[in-house]
C-alpha atoms as a PDB file:
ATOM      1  CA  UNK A   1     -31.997 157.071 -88.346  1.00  0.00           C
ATOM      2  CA  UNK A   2     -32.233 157.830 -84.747  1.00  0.00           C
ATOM      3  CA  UNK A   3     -28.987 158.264 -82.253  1.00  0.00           C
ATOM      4  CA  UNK A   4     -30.086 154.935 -80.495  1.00  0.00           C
ATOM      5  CA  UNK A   5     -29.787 153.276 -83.657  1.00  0.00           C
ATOM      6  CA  UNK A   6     -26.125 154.890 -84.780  1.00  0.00           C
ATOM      7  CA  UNK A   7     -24.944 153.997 -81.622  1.00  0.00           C
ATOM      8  CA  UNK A   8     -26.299 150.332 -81.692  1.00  0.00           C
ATOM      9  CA  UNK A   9     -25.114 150.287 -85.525  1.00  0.00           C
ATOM     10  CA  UNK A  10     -21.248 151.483 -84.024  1.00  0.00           C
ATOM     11  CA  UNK A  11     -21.230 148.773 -81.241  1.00  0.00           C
ATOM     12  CA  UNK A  12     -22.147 151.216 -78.308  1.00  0.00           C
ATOM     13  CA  UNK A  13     -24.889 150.334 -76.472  1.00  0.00           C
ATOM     14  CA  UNK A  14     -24.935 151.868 -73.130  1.00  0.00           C
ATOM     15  CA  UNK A  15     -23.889 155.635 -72.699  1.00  0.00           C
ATOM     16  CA  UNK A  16     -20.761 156.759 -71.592  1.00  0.00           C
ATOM     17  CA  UNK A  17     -21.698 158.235 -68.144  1.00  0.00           C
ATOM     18  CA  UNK A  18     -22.966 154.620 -67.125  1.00  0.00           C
ATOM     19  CA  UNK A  19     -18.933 153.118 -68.501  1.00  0.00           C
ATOM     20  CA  UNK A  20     -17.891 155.524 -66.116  1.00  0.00           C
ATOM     21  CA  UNK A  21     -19.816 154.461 -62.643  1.00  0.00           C
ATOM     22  CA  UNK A  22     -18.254 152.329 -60.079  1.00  0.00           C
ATOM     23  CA  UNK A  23     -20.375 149.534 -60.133  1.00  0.00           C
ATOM     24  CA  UNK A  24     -19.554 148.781 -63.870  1.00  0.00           C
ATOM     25  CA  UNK A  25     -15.847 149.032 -63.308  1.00  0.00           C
ATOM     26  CA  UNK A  26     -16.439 146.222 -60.355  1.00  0.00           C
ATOM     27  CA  UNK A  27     -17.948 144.162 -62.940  1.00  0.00           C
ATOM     28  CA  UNK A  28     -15.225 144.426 -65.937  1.00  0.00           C
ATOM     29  CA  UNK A  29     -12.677 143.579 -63.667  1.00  0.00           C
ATOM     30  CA  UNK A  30     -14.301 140.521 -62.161  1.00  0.00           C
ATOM     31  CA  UNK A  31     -15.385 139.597 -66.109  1.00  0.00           C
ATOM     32  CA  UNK A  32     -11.815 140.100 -66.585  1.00  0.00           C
ATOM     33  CA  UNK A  33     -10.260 138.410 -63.557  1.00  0.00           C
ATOM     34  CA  UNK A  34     -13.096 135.328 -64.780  1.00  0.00           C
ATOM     35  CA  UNK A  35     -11.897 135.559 -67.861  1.00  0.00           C
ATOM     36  CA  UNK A  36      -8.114 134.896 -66.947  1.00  0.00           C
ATOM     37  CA  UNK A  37      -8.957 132.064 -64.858  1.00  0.00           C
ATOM     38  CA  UNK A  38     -10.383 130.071 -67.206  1.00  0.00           C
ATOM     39  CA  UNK A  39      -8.151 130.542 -69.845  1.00  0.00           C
ATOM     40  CA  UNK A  40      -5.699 129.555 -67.256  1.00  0.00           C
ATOM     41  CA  UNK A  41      -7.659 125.894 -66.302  1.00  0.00           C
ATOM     42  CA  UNK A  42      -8.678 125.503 -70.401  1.00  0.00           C
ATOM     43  CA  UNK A  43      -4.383 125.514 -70.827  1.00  0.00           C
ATOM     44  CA  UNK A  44      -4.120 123.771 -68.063  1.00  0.00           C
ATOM     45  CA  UNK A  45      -6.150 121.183 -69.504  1.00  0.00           C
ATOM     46  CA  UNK A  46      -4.294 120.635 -72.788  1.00  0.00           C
ATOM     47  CA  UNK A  47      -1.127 120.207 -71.247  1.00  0.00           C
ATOM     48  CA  UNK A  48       0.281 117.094 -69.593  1.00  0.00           C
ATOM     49  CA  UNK A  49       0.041 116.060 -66.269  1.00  0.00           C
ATOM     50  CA  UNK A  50       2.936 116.841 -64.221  1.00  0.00           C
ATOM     51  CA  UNK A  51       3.920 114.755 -60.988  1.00  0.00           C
ATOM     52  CA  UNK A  52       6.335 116.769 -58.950  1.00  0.00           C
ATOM     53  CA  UNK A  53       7.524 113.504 -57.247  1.00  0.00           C
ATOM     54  CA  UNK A  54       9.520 112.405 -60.493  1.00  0.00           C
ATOM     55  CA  UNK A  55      11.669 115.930 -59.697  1.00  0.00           C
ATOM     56  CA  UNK A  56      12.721 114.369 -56.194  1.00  0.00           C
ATOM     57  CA  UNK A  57      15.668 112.025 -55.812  1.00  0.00           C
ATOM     58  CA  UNK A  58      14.105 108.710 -54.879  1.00  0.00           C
ATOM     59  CA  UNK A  59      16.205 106.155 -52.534  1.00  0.00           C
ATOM     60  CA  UNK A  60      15.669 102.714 -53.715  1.00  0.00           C
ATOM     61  CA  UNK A  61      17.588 100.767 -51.140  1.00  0.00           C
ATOM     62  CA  UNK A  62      15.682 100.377 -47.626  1.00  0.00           C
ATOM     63  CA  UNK A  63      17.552 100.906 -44.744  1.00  0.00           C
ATOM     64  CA  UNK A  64      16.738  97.881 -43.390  1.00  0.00           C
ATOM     65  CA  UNK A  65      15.523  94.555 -44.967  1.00  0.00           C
ATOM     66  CA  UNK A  66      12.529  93.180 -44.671  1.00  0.00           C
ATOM     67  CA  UNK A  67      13.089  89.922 -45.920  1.00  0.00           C
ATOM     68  CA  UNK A  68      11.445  86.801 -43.628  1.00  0.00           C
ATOM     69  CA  UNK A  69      15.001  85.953 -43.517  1.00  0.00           C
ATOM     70  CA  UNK A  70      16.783  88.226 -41.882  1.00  0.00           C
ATOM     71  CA  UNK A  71      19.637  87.109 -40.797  1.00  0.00           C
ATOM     72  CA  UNK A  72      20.737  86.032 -44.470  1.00  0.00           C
ATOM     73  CA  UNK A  73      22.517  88.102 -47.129  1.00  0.00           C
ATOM     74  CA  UNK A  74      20.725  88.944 -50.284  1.00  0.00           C
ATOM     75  CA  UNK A  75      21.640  86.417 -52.480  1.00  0.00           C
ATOM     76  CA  UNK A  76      21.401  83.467 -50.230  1.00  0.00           C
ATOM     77  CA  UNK A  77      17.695  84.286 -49.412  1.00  0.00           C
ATOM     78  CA  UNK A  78      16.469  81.970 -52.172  1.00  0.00           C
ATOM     79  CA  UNK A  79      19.184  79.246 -51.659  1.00  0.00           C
ATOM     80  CA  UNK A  80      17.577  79.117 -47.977  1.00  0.00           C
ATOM     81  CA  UNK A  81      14.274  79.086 -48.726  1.00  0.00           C
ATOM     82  CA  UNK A  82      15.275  76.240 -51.422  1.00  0.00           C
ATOM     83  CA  UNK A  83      17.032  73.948 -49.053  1.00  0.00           C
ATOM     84  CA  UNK A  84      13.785  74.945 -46.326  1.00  0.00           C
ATOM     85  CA  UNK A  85      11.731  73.321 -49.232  1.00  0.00           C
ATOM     86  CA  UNK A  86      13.393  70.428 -49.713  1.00  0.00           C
ATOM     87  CA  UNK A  87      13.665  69.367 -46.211  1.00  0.00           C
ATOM     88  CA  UNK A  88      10.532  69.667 -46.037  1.00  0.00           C
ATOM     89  CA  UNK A  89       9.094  67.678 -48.677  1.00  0.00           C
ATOM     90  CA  UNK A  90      11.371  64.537 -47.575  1.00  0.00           C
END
């Protein structure tokens, strides 16, 4: 067997002094950096959906009513609009 093919047969396929060069450093760490990144989005992707609005207190009163009655409490909206109705249909 030849050195080419012990070093194939080991898992080492380029030589060493080509490892060491800047250019191949560059490239590990943007394999690596790539590599992060999407196992970041693939666990990003299994997990639930999170909605950052559902953290924040919510106000579910307005501060002012929009009602097409204004002028009338809450509860007597309806009543109004009843006796409006039958008025009108006599």
């Amino acid at each position: 067997m030849t050195t080419a093919q012990l070093l194939a047969a080991d898992g080492i396929l380029l030589p060493e002094s080509t490892l060491q060069t800047g250019w191949f450093s560059v490239l590990a760490a943007f394999v690596a950096i790539n590599t992060v990144m999407y196992v970041a989005l693939a666990i990003a992707k299994v997990l639930p959906k999170v909605y950052p609005r559902d953290w924040l207190p919510r106000r579910y009163t307005r501060s002012e009513t929009r009602s097409i009655y204004p002028e009338t409490p809450e509860g007597e909206q309806a009543k109004a609009a009843a006796a409006t109705d039958t008025r009108l249909a006599r």
